[in-house]
PDB file of N, CA and C in Angstrom:
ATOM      1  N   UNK A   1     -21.339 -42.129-166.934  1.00  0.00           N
ATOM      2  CA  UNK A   1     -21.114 -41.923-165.512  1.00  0.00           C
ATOM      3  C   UNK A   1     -19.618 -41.727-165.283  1.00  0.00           C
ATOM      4  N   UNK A   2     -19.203 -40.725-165.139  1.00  0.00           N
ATOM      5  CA  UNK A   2     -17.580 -40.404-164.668  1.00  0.00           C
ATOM      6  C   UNK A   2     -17.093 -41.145-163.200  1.00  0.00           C
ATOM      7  N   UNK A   3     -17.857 -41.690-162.400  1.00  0.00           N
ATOM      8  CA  UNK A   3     -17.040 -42.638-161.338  1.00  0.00           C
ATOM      9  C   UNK A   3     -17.196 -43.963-161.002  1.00  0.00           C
ATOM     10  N   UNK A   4     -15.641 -44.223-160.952  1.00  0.00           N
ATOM     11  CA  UNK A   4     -15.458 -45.635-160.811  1.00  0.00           C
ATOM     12  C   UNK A   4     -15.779 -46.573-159.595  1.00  0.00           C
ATOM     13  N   UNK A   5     -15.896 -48.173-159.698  1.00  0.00           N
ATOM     14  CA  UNK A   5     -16.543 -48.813-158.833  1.00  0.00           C
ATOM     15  C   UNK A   5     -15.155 -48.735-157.687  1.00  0.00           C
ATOM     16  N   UNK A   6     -15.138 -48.802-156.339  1.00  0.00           N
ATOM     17  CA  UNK A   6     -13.941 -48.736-155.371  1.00  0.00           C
ATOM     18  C   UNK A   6     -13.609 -50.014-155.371  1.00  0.00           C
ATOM     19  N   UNK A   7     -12.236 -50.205-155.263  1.00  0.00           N
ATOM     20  CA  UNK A   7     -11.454 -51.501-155.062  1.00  0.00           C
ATOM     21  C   UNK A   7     -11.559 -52.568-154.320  1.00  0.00           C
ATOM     22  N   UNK A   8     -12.213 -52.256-152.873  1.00  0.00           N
ATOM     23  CA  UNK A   8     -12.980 -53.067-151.664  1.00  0.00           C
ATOM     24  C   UNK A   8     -13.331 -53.790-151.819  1.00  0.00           C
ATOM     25  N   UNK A   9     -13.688 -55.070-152.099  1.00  0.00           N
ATOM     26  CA  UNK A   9     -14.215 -56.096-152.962  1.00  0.00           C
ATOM     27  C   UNK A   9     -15.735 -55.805-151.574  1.00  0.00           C
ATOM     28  N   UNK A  10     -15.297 -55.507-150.482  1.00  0.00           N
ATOM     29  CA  UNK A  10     -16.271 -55.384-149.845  1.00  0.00           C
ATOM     30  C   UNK A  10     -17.737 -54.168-150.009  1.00  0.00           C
ATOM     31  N   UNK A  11     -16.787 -53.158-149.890  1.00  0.00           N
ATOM     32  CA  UNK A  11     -17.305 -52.119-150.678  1.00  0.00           C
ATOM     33  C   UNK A  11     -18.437 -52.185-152.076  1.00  0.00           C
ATOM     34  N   UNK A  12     -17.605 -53.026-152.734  1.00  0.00           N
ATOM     35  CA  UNK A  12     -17.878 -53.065-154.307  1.00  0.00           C
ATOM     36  C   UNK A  12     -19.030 -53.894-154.719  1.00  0.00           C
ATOM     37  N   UNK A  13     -19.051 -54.529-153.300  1.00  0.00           N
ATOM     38  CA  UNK A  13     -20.057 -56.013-153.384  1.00  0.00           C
ATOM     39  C   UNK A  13     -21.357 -55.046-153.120  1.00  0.00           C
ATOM     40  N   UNK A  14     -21.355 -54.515-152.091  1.00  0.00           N
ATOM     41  CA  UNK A  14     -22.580 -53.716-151.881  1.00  0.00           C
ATOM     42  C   UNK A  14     -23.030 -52.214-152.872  1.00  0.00           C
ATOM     43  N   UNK A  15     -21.551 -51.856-153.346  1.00  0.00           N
ATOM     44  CA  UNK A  15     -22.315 -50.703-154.358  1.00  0.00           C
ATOM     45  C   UNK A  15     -22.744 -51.290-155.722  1.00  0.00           C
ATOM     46  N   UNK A  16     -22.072 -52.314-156.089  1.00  0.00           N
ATOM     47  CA  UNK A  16     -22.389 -53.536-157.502  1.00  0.00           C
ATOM     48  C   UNK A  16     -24.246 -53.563-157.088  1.00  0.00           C
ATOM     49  N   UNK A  17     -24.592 -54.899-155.656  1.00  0.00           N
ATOM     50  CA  UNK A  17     -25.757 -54.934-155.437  1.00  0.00           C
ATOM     51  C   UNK A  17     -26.748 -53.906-155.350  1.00  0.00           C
ATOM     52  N   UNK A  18     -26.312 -53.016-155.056  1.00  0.00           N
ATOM     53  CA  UNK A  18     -27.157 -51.432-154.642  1.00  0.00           C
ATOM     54  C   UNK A  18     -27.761 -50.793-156.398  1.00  0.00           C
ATOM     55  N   UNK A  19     -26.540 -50.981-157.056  1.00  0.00           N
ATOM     56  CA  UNK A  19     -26.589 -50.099-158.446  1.00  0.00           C
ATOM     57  C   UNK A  19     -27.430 -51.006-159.353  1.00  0.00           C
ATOM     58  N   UNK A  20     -27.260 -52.272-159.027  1.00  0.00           N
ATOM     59  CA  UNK A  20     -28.196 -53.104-159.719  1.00  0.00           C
ATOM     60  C   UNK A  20     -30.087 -52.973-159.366  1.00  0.00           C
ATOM     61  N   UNK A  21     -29.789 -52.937-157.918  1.00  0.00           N
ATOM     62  CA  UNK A  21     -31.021 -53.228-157.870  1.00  0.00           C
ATOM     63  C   UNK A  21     -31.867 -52.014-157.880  1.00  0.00           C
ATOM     64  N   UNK A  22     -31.143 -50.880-157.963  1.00  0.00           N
ATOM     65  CA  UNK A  22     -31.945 -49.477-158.016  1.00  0.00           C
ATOM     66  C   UNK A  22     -31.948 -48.875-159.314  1.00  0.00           C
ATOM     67  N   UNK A  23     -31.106 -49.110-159.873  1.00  0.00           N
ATOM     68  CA  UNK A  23     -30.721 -48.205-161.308  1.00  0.00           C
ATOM     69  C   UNK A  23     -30.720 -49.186-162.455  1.00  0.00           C
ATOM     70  N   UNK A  24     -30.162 -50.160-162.434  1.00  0.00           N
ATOM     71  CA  UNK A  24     -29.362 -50.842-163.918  1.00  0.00           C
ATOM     72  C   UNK A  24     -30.436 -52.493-163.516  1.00  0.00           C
ATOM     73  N   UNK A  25     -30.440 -52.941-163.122  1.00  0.00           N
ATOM     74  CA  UNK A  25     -31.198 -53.949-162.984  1.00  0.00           C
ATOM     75  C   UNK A  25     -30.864 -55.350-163.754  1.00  0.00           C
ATOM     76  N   UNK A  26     -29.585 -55.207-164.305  1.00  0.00           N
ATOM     77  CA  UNK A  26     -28.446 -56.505-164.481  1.00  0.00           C
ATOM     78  C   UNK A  26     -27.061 -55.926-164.166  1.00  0.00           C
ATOM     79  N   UNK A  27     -26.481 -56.857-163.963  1.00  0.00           N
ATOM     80  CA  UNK A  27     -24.885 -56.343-164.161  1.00  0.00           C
ATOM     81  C   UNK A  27     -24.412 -56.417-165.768  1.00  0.00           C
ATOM     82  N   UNK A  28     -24.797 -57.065-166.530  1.00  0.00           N
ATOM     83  CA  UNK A  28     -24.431 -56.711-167.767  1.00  0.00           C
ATOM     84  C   UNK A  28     -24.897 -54.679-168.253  1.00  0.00           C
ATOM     85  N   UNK A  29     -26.052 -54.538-168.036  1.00  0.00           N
ATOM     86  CA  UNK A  29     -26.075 -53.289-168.029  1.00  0.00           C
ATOM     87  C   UNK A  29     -25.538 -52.127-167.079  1.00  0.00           C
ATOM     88  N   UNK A  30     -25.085 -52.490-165.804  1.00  0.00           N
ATOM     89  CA  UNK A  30     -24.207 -51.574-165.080  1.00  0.00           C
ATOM     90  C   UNK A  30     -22.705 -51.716-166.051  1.00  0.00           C
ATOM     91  N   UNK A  31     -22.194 -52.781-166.162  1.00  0.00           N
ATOM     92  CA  UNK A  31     -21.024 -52.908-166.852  1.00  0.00           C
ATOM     93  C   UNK A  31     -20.858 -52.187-168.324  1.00  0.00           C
ATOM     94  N   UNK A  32     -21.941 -51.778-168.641  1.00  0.00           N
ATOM     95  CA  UNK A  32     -21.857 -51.241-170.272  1.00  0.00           C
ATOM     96  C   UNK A  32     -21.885 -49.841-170.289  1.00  0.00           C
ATOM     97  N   UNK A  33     -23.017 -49.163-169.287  1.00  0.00           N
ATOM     98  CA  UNK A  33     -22.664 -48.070-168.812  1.00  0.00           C
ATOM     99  C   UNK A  33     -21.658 -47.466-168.141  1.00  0.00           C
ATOM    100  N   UNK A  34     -21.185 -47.799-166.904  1.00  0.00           N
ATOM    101  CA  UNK A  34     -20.166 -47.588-165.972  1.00  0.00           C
ATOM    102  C   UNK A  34     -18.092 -47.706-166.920  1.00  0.00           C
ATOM    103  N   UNK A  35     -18.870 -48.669-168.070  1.00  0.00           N
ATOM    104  CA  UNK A  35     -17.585 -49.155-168.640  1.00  0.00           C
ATOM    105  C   UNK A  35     -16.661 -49.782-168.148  1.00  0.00           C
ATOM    106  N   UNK A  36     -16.808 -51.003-167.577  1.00  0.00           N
ATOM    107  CA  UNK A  36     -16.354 -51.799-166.860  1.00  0.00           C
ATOM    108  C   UNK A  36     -16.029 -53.085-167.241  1.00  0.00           C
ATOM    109  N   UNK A  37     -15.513 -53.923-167.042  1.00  0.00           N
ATOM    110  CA  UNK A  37     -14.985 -55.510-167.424  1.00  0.00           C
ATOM    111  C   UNK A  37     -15.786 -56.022-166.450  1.00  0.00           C
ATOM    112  N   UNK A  38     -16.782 -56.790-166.756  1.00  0.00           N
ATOM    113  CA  UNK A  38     -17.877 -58.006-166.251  1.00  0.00           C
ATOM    114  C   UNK A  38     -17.399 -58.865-165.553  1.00  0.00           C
ATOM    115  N   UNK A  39     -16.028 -59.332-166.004  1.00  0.00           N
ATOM    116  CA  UNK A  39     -15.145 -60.733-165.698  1.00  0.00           C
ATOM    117  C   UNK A  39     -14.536 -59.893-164.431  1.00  0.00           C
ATOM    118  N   UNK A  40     -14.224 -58.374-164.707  1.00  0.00           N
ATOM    119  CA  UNK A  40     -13.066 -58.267-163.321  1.00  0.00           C
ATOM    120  C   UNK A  40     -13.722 -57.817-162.077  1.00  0.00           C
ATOM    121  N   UNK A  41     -15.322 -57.989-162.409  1.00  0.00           N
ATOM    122  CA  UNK A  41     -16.038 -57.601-161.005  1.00  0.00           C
ATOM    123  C   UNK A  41     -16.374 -58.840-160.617  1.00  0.00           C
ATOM    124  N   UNK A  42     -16.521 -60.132-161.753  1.00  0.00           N
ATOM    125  CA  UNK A  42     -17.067 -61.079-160.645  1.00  0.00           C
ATOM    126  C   UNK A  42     -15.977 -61.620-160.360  1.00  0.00           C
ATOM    127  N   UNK A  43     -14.876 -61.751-160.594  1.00  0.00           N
ATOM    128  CA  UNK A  43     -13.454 -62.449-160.239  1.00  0.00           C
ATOM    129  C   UNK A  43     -13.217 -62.007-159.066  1.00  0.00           C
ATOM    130  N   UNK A  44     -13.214 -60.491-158.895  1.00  0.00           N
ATOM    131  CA  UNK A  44     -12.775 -59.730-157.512  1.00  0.00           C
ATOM    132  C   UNK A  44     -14.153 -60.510-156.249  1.00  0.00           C
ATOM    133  N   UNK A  45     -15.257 -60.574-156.843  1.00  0.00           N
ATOM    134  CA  UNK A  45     -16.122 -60.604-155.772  1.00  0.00           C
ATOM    135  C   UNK A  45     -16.508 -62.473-155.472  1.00  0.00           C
ATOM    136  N   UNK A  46     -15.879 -63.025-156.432  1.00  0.00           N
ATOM    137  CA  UNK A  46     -15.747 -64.591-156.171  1.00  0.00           C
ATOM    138  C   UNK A  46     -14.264 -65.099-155.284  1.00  0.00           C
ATOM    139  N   UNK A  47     -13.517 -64.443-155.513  1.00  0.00           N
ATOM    140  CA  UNK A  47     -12.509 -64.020-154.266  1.00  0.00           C
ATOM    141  C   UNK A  47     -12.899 -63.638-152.689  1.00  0.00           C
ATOM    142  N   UNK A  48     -14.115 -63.453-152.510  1.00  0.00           N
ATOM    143  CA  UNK A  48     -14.686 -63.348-151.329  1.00  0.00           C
ATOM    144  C   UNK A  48     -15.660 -63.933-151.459  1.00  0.00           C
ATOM    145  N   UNK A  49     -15.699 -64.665-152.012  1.00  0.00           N
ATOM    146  CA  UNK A  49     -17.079 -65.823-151.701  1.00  0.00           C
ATOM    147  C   UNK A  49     -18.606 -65.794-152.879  1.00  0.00           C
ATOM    148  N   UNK A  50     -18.150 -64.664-153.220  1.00  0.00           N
ATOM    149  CA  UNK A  50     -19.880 -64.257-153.455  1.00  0.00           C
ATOM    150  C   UNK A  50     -19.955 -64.818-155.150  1.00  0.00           C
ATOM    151  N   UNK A  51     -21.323 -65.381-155.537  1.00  0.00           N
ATOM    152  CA  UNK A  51     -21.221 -65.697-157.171  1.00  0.00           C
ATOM    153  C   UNK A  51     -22.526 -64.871-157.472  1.00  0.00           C
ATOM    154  N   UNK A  52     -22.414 -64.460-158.532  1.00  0.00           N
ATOM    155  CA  UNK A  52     -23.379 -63.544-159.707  1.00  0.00           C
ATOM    156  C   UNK A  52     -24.552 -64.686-159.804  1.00  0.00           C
ATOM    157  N   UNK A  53     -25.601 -64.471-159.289  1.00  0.00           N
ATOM    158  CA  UNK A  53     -27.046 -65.526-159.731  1.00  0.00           C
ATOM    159  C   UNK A  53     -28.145 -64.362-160.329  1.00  0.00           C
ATOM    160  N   UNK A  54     -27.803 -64.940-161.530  1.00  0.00           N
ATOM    161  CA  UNK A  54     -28.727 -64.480-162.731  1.00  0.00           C
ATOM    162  C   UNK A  54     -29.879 -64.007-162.917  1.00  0.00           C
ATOM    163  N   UNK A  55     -30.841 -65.217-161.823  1.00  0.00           N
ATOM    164  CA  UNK A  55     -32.305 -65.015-161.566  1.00  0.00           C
ATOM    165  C   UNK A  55     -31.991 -64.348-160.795  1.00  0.00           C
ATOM    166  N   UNK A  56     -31.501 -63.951-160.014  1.00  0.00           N
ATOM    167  CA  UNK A  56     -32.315 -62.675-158.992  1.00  0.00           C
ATOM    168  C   UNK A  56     -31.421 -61.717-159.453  1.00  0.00           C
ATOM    169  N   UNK A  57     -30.514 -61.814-159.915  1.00  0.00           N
ATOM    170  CA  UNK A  57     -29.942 -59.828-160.709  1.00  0.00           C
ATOM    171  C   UNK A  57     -29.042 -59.758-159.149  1.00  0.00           C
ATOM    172  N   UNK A  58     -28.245 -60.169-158.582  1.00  0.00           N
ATOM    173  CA  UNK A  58     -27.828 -59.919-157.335  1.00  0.00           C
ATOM    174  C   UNK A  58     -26.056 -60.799-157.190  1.00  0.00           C
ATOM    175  N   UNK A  59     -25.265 -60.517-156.359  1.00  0.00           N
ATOM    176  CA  UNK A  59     -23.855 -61.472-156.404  1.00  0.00           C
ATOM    177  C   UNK A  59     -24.847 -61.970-154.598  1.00  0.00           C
ATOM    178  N   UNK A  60     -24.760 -63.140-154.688  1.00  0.00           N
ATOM    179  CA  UNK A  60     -25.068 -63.620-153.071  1.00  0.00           C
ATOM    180  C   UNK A  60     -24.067 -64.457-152.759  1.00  0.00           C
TER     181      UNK A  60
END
């Protein structure tokens, strides 16, 4: 995939949740495709509150 996730943590929270739940269906697999650092999406998005829960495949 040639494009990157946007900086927005706001933004990012909803295209992260969106890409998961339509296409990739973990974030470990959006992150492997997209080519991305795992740690620097949930760092950015735990900075606004939100944590990665496993069982549901979602940052809430």
């Amino acid at each position: 995939m040639q494009f990157g996730l946007p900086k927005d943590p706001m933004l990012l929270l909803s295209v992260v949740n969106t890409k998961i739940r339509d296409y990739y269906h973990t974030l470990d697999a959006l992150c492997e495709d997209m080519q991305v650092d795992k740690n620097t999406i949930v760092d950015t998005l735990k900075g606004i509150d939100y944590e990665y829960d496993e069982s549901r495949h979602q940052f809430v």
